[in-house]
PDB file of N, CA and C in Angstrom:
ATOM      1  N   UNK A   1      -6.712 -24.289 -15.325  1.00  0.00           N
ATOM      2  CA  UNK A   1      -6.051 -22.999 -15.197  1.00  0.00           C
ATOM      3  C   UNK A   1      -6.988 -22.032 -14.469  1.00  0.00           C
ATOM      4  N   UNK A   2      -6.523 -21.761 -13.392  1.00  0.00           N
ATOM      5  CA  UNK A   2      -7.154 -20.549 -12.734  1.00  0.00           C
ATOM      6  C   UNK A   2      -7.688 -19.160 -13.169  1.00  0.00           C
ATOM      7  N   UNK A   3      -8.851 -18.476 -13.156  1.00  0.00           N
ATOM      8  CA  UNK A   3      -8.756 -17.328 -13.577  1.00  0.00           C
ATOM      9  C   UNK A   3      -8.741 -16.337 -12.687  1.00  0.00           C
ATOM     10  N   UNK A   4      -8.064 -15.030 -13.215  1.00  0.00           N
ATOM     11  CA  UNK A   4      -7.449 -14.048 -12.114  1.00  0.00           C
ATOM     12  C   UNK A   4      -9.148 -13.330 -11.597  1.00  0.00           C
ATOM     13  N   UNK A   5      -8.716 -13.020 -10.239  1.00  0.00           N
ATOM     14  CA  UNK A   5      -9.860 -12.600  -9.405  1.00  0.00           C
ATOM     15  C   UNK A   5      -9.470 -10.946  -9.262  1.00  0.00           C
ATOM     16  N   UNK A   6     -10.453 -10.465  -9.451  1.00  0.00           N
ATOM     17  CA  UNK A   6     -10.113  -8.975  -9.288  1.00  0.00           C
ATOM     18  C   UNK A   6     -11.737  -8.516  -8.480  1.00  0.00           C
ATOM     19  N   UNK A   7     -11.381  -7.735  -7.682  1.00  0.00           N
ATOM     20  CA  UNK A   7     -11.820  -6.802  -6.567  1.00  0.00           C
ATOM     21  C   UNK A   7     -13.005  -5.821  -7.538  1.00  0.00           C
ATOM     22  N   UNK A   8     -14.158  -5.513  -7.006  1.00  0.00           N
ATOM     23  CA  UNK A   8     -14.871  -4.327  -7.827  1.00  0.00           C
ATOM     24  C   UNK A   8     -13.891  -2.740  -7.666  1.00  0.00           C
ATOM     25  N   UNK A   9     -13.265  -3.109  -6.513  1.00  0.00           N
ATOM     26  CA  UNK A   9     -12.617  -1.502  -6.007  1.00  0.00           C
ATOM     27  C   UNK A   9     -11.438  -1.155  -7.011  1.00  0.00           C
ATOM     28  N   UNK A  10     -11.112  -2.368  -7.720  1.00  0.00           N
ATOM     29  CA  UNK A  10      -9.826  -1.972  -8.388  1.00  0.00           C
ATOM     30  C   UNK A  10     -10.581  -1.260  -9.825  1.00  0.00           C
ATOM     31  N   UNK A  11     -11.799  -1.178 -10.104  1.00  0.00           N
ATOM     32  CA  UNK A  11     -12.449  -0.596 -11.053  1.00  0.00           C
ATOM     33  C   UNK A  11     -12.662   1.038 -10.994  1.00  0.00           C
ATOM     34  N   UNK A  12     -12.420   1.331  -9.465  1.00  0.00           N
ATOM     35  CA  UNK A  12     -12.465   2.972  -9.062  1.00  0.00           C
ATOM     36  C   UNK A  12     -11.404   3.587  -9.296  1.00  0.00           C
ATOM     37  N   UNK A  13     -11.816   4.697 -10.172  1.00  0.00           N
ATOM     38  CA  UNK A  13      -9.988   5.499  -9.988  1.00  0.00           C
ATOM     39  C   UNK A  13      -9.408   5.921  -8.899  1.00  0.00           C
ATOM     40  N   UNK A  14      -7.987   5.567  -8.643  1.00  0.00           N
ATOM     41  CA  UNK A  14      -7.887   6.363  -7.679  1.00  0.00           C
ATOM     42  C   UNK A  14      -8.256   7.955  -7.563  1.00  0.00           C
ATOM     43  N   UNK A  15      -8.001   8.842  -5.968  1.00  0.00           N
ATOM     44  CA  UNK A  15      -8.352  10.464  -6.362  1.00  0.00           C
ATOM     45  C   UNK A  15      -7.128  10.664  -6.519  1.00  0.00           C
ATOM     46  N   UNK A  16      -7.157  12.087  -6.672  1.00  0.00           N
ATOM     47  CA  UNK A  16      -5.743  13.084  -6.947  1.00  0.00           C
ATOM     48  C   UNK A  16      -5.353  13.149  -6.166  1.00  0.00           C
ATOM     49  N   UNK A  17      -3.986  12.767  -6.623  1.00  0.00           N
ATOM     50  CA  UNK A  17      -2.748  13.025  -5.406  1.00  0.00           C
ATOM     51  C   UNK A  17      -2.944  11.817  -4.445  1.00  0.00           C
ATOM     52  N   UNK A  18      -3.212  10.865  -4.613  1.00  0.00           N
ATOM     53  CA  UNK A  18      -3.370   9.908  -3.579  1.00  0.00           C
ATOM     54  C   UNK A  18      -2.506   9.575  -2.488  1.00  0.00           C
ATOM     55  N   UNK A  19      -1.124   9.720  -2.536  1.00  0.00           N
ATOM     56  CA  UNK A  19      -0.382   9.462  -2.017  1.00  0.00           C
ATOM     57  C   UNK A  19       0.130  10.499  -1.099  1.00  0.00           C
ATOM     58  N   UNK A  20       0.170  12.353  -1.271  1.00  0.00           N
ATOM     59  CA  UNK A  20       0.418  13.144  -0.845  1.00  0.00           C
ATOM     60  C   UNK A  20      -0.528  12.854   1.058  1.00  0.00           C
ATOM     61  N   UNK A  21      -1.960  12.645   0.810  1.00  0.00           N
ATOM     62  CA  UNK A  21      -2.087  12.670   2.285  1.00  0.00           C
ATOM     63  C   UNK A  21      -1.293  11.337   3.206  1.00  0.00           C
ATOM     64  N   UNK A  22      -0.683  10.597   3.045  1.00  0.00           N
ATOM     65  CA  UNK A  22      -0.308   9.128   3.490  1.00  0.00           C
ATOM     66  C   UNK A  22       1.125   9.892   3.624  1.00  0.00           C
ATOM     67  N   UNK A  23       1.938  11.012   2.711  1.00  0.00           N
ATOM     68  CA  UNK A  23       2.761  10.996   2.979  1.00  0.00           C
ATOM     69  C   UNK A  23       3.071  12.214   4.186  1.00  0.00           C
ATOM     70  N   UNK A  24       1.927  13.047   4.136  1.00  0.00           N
ATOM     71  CA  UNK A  24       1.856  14.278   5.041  1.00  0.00           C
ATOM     72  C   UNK A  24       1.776  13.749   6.108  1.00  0.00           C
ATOM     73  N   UNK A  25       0.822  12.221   6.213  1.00  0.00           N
ATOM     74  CA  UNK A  25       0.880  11.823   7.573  1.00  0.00           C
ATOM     75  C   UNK A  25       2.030  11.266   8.340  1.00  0.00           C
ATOM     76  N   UNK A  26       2.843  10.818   7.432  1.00  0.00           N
ATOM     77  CA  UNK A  26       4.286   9.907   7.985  1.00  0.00           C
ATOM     78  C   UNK A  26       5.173  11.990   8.618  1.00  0.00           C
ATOM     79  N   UNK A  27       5.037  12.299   7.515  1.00  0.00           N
ATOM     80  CA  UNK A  27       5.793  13.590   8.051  1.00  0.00           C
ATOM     81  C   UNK A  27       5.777  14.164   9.856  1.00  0.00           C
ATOM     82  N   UNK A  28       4.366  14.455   9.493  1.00  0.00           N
ATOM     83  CA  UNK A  28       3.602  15.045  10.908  1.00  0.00           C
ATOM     84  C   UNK A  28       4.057  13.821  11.632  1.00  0.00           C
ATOM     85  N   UNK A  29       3.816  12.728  11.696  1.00  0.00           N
ATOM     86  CA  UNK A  29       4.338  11.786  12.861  1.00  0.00           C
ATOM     87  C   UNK A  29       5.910  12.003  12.836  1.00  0.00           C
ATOM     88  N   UNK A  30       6.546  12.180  12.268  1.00  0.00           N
ATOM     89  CA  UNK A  30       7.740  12.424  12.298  1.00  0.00           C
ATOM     90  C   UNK A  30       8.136  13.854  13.000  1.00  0.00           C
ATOM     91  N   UNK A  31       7.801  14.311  12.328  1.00  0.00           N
ATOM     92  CA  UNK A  31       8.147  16.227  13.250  1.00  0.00           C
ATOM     93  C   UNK A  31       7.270  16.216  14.692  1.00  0.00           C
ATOM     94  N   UNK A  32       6.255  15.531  14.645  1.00  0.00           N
ATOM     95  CA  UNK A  32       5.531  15.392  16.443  1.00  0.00           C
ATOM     96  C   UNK A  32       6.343  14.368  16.918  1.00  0.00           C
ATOM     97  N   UNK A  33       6.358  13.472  16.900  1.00  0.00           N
ATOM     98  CA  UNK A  33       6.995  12.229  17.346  1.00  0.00           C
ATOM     99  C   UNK A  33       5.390  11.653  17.827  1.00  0.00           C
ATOM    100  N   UNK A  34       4.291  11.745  17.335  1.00  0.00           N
ATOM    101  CA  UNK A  34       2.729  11.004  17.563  1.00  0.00           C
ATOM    102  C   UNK A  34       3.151   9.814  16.290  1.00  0.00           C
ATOM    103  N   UNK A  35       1.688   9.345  17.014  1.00  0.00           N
ATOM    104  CA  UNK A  35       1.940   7.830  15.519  1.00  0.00           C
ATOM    105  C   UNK A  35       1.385   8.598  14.745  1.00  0.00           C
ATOM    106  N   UNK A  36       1.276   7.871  13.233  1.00  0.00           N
ATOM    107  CA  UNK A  36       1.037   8.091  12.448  1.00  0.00           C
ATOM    108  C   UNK A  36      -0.455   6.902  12.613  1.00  0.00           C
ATOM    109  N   UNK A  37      -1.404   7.398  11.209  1.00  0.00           N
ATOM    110  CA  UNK A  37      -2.780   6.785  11.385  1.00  0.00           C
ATOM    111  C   UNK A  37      -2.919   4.876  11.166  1.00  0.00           C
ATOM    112  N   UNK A  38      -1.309   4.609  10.682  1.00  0.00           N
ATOM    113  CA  UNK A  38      -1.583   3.498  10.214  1.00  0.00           C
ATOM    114  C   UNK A  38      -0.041   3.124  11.492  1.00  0.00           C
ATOM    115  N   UNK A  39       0.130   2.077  11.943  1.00  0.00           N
ATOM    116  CA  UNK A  39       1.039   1.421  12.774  1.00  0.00           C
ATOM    117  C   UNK A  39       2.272   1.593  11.823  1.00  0.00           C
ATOM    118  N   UNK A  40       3.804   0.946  12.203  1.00  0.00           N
ATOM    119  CA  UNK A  40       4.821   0.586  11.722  1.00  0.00           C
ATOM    120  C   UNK A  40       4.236  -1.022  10.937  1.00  0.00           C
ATOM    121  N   UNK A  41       3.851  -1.685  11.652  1.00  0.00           N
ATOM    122  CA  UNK A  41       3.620  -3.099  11.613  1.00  0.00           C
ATOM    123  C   UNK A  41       2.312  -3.272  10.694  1.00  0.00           C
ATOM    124  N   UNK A  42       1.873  -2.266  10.145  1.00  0.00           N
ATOM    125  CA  UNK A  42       0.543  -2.314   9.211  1.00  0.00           C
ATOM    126  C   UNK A  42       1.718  -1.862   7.396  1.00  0.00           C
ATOM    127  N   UNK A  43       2.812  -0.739   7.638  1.00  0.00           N
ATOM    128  CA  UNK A  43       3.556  -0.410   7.164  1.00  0.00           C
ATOM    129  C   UNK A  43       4.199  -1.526   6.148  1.00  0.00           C
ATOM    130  N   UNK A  44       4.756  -2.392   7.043  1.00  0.00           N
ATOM    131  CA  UNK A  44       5.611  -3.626   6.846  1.00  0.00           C
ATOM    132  C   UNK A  44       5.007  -4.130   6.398  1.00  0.00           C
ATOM    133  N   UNK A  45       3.797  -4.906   6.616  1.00  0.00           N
ATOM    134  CA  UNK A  45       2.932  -5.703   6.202  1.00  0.00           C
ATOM    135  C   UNK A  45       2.570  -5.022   4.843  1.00  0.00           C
ATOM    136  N   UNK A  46       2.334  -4.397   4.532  1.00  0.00           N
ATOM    137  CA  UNK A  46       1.780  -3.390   2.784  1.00  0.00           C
ATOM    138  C   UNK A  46       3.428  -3.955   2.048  1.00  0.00           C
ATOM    139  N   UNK A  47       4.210  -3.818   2.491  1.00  0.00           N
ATOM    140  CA  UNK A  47       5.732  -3.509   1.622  1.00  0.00           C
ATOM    141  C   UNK A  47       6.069  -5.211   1.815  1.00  0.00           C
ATOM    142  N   UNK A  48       5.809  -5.945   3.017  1.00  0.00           N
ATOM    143  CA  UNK A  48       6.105  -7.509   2.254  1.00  0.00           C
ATOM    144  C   UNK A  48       4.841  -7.900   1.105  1.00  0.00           C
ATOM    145  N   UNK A  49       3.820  -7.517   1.384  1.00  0.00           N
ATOM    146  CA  UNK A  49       2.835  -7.716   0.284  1.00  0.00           C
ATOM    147  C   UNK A  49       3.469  -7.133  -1.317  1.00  0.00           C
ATOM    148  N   UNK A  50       3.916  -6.114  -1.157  1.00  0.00           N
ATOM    149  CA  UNK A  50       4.142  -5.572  -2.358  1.00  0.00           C
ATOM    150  C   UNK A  50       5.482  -6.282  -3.020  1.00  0.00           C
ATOM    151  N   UNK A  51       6.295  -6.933  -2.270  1.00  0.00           N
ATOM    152  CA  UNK A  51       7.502  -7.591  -2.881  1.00  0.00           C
ATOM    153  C   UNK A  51       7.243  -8.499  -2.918  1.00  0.00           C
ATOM    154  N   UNK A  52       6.301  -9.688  -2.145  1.00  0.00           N
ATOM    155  CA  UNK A  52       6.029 -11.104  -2.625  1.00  0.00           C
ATOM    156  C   UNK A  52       5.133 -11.134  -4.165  1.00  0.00           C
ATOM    157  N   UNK A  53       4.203  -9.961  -4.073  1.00  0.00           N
ATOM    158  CA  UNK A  53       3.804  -9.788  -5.896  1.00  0.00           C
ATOM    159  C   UNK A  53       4.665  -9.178  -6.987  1.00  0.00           C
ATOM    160  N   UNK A  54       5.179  -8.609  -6.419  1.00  0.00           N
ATOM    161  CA  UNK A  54       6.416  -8.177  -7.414  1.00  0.00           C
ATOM    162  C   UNK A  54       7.420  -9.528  -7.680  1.00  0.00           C
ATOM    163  N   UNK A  55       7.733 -10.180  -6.947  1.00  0.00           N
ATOM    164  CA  UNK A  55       8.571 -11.583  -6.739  1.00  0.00           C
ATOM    165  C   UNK A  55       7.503 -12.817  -7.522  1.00  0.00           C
ATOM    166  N   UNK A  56       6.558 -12.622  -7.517  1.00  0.00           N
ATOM    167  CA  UNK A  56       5.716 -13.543  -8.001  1.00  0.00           C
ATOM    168  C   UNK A  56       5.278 -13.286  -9.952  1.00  0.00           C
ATOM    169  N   UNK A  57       5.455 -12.278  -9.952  1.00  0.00           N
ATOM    170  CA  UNK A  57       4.759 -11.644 -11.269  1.00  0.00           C
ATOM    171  C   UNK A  57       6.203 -12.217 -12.015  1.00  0.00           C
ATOM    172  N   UNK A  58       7.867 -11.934 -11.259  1.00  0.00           N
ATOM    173  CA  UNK A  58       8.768 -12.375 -11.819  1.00  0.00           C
ATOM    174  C   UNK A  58       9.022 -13.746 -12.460  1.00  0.00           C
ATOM    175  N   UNK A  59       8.797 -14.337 -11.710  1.00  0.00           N
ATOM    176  CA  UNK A  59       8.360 -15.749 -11.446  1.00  0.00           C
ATOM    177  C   UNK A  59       6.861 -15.905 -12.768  1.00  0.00           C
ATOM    178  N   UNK A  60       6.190 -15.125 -13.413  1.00  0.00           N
ATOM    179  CA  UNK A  60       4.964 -15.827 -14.213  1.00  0.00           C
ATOM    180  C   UNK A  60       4.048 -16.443 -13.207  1.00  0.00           C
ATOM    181  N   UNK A  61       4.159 -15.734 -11.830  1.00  0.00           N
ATOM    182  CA  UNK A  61       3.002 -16.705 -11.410  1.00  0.00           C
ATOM    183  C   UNK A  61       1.497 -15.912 -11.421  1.00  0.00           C
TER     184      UNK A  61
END
């Protein structure tokens, strides 16, 4: 049986508000029409990651 591997970084709290600058940035790329700091295709890639573990955790794996 495998044991689960965890990252030292997942030991840091996140800061406050973590999400507010990631979302100010999608905004501003939106009202400029500039990119935003992270690609579409970096985007996608985070959100299939996040549903193949969500799909997996279902699963007991």
């Amino acid at each position: 049986m495998a044991s689960p591997v965890f990252p030292d970084f997942f030991k840091d709290p996140l800061p406050e508000n973590f999400f507010v600058p990631l979302i100010e940035d999608l905004m501003r790329a939106f009202d400029t029409g500039e990119d935003s700091r992270c690609s579409r295709r970096d985007y996608r890639q985070v959100l299939e990651i996040a549903i193949a573990r969500k799909q997996s955790v279902a699963r007991n794996h």
